[in-house]
C-alpha atoms as a PDB file:
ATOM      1  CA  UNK A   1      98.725 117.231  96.009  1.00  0.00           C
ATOM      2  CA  UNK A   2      98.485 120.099  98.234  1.00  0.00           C
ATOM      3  CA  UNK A   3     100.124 123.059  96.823  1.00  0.00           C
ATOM      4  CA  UNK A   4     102.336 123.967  99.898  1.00  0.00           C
ATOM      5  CA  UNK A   5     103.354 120.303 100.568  1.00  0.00           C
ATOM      6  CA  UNK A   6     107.077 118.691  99.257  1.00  0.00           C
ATOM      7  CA  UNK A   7     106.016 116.016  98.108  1.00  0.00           C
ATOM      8  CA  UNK A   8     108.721 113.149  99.514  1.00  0.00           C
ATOM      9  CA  UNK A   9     111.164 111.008  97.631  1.00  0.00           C
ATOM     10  CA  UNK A  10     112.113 107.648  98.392  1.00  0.00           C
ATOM     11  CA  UNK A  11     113.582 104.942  96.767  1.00  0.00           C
ATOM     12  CA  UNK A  12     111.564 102.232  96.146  1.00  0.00           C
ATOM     13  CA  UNK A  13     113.465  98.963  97.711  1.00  0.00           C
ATOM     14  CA  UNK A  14     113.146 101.866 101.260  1.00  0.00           C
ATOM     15  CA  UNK A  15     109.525 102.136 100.356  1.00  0.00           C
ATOM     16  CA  UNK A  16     108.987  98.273 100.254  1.00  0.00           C
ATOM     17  CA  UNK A  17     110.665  97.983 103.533  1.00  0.00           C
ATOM     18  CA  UNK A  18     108.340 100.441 104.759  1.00  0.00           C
ATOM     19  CA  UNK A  19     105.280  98.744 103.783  1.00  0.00           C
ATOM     20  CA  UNK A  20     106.849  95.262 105.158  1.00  0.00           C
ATOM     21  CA  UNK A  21     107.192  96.961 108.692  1.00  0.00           C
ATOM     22  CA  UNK A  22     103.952  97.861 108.252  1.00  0.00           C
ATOM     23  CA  UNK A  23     102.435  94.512 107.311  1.00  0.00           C
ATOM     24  CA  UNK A  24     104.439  92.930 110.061  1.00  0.00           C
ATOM     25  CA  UNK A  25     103.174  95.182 112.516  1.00  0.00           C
ATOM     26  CA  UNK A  26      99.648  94.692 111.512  1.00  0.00           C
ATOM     27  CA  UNK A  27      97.596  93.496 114.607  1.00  0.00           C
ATOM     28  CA  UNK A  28      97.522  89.589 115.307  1.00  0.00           C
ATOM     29  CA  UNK A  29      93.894  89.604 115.132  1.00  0.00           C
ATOM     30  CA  UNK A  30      93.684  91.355 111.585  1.00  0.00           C
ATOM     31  CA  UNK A  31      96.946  89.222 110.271  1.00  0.00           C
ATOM     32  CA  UNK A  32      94.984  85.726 111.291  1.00  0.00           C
ATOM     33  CA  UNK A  33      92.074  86.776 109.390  1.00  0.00           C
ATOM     34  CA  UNK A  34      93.793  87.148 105.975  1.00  0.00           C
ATOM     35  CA  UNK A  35      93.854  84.717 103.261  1.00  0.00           C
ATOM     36  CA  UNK A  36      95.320  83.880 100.083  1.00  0.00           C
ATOM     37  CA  UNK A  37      96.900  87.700  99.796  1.00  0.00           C
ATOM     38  CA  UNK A  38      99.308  89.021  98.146  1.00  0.00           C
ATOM     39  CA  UNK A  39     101.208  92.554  98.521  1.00  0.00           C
ATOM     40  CA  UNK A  40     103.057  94.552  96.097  1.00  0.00           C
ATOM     41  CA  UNK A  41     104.171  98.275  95.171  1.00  0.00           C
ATOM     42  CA  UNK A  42     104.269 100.016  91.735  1.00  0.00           C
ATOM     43  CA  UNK A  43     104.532 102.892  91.063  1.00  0.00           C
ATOM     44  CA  UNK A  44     101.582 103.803  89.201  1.00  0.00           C
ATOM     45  CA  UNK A  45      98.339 102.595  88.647  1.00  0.00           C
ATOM     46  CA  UNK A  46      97.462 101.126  85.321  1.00  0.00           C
ATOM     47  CA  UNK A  47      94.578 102.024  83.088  1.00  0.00           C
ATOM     48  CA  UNK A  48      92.740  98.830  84.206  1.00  0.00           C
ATOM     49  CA  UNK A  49      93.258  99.504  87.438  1.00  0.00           C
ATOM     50  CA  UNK A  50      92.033 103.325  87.089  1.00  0.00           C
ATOM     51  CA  UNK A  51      88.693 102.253  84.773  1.00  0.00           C
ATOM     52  CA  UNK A  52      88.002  99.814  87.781  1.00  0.00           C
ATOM     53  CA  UNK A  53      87.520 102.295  89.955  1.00  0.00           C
ATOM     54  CA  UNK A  54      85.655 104.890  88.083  1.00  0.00           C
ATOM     55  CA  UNK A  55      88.683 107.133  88.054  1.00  0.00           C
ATOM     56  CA  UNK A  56      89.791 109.147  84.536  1.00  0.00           C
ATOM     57  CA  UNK A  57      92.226 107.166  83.403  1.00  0.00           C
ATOM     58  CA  UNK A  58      94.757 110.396  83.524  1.00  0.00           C
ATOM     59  CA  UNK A  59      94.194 110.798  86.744  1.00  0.00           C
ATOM     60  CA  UNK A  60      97.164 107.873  88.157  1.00  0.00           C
ATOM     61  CA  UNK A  61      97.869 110.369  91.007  1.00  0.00           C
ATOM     62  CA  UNK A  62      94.166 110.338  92.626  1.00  0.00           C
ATOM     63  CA  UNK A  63      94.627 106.567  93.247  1.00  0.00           C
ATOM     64  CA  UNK A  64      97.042 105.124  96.706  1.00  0.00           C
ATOM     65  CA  UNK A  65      96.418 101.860  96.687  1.00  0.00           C
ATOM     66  CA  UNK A  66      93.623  98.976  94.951  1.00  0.00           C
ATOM     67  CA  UNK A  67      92.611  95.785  96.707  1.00  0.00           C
ATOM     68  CA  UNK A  68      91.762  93.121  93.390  1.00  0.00           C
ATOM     69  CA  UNK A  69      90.306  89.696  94.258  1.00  0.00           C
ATOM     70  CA  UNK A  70      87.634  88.012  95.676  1.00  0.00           C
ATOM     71  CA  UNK A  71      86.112  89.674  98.862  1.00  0.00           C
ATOM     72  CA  UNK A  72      86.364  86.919 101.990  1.00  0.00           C
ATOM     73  CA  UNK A  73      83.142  87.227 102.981  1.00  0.00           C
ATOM     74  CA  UNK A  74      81.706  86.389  99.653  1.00  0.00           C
ATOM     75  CA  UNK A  75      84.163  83.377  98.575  1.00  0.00           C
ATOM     76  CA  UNK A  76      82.061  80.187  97.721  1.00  0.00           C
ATOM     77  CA  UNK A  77      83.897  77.151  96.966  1.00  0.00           C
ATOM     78  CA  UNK A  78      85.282  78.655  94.185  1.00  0.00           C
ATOM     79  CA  UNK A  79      88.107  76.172  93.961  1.00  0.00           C
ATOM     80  CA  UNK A  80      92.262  76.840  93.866  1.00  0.00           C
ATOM     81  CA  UNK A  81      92.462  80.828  92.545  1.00  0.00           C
ATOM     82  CA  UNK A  82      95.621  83.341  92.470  1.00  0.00           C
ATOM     83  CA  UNK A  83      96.043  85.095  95.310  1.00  0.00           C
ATOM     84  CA  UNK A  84      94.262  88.207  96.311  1.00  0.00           C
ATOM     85  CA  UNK A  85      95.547  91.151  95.374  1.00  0.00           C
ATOM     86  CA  UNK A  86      96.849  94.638  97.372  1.00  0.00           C
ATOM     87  CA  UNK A  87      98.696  97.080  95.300  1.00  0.00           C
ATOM     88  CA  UNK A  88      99.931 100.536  96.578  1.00  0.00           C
ATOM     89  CA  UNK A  89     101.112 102.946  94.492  1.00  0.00           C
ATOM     90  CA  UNK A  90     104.278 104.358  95.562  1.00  0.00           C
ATOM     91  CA  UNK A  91     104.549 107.467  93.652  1.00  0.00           C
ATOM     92  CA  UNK A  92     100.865 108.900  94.546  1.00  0.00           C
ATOM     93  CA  UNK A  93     101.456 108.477  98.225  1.00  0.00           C
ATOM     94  CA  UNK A  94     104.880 109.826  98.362  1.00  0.00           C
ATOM     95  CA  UNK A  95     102.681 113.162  96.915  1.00  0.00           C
ATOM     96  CA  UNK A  96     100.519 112.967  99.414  1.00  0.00           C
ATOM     97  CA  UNK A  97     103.536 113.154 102.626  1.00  0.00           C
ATOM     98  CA  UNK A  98     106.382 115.597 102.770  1.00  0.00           C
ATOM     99  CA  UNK A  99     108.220 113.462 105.744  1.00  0.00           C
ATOM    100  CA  UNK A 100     108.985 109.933 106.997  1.00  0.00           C
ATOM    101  CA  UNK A 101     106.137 109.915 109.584  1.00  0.00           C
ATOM    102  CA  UNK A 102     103.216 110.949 107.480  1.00  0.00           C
ATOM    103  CA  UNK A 103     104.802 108.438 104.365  1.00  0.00           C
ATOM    104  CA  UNK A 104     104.659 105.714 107.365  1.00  0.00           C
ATOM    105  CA  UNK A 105     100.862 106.677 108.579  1.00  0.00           C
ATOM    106  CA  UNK A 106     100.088 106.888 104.285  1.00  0.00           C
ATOM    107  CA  UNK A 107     100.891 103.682 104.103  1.00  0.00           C
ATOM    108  CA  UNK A 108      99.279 102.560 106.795  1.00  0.00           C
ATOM    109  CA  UNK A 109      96.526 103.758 106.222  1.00  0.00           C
ATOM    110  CA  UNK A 110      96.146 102.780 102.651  1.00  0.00           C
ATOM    111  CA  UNK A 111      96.999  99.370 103.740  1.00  0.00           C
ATOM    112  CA  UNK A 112      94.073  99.376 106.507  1.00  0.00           C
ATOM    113  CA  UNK A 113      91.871 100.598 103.620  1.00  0.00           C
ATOM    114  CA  UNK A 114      92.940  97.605 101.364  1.00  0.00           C
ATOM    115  CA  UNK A 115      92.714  94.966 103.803  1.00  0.00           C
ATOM    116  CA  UNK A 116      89.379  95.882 104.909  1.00  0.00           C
ATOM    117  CA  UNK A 117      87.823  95.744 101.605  1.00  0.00           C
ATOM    118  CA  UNK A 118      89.470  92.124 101.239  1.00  0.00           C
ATOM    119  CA  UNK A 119      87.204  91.438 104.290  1.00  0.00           C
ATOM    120  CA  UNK A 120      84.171  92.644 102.038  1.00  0.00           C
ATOM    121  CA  UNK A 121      84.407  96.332 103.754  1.00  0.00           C
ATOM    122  CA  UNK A 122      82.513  98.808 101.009  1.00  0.00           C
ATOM    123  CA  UNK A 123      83.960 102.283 100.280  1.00  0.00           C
ATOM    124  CA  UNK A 124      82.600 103.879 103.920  1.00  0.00           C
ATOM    125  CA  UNK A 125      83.688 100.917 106.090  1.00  0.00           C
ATOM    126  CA  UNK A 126      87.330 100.797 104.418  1.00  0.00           C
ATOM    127  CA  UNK A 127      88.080 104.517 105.097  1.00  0.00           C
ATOM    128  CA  UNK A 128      86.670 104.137 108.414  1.00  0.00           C
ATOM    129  CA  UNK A 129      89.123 101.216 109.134  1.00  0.00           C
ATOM    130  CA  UNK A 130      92.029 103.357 107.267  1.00  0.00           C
ATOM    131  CA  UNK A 131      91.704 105.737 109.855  1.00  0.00           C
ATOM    132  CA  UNK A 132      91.541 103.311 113.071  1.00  0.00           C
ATOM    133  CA  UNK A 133      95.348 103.826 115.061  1.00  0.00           C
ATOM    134  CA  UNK A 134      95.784 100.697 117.055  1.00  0.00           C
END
């Protein structure tokens, strides 16, 4: 967290509305192309979750959101599987906004990031499609 920034605090059934605004608003195009995904929010990360992205595992405020499944691009017939998984971790990006708009674009953002790698993005393509405004 940046030193001079108050870091925000929401509760967390406003923070799920949030995010649901934000995957409603998603564009048509990117919406069509997702499949068998699922969203949540926790709070934290969890040490599997850290180790799996080459994180120190007490570092749970580093990490904003994890995409855990099999990329699109790559799926075989690999038969009837869970859904995919997005998780964003509330607490890390309230940290990282001190007001509703920049907890809005966080999310956003971190959703962007997510969804891309479900499309088989790596590390540089999902930031770059974090950052796209519409």
């Amino acid at each position: 967290m940046h030193p001079l920034r108050i870091a925000m605090k929401i509760e967390r059934e406003k923070f799920e509305q949030i995010v649901s605004e934000v995957i409603d608003a998603l564009p048509t195009e990117t919406a069509k192309r997702i499949n068998n995904l699922a969203f949540f929010v926790e709070d934290f990360p969890n040490g599997e979750q850290l180790s799996n992205t080459a994180r120190p595992p007490d570092n749970k405020y580093s990490l904003l959101g994890i995409y855990e499944g099999h990329v699109q691009s790559r799926r075989l017939n690999i038969g009837a599987v869970l859904p995919d998984r997005i998780t964003l971790f509330r607490v890390p990006i309230m940290q990282s906004c001190s007001n509703m708009e920049e907890l809005r674009r966080q999310i956003e953002d971190t959703l962007k990031h997510e969804i891309a790698h479900h499309f088989g993005s790596d590390e540089k393509g999902a930031r770059k499609a974090g950052k796209k405004r519409a």
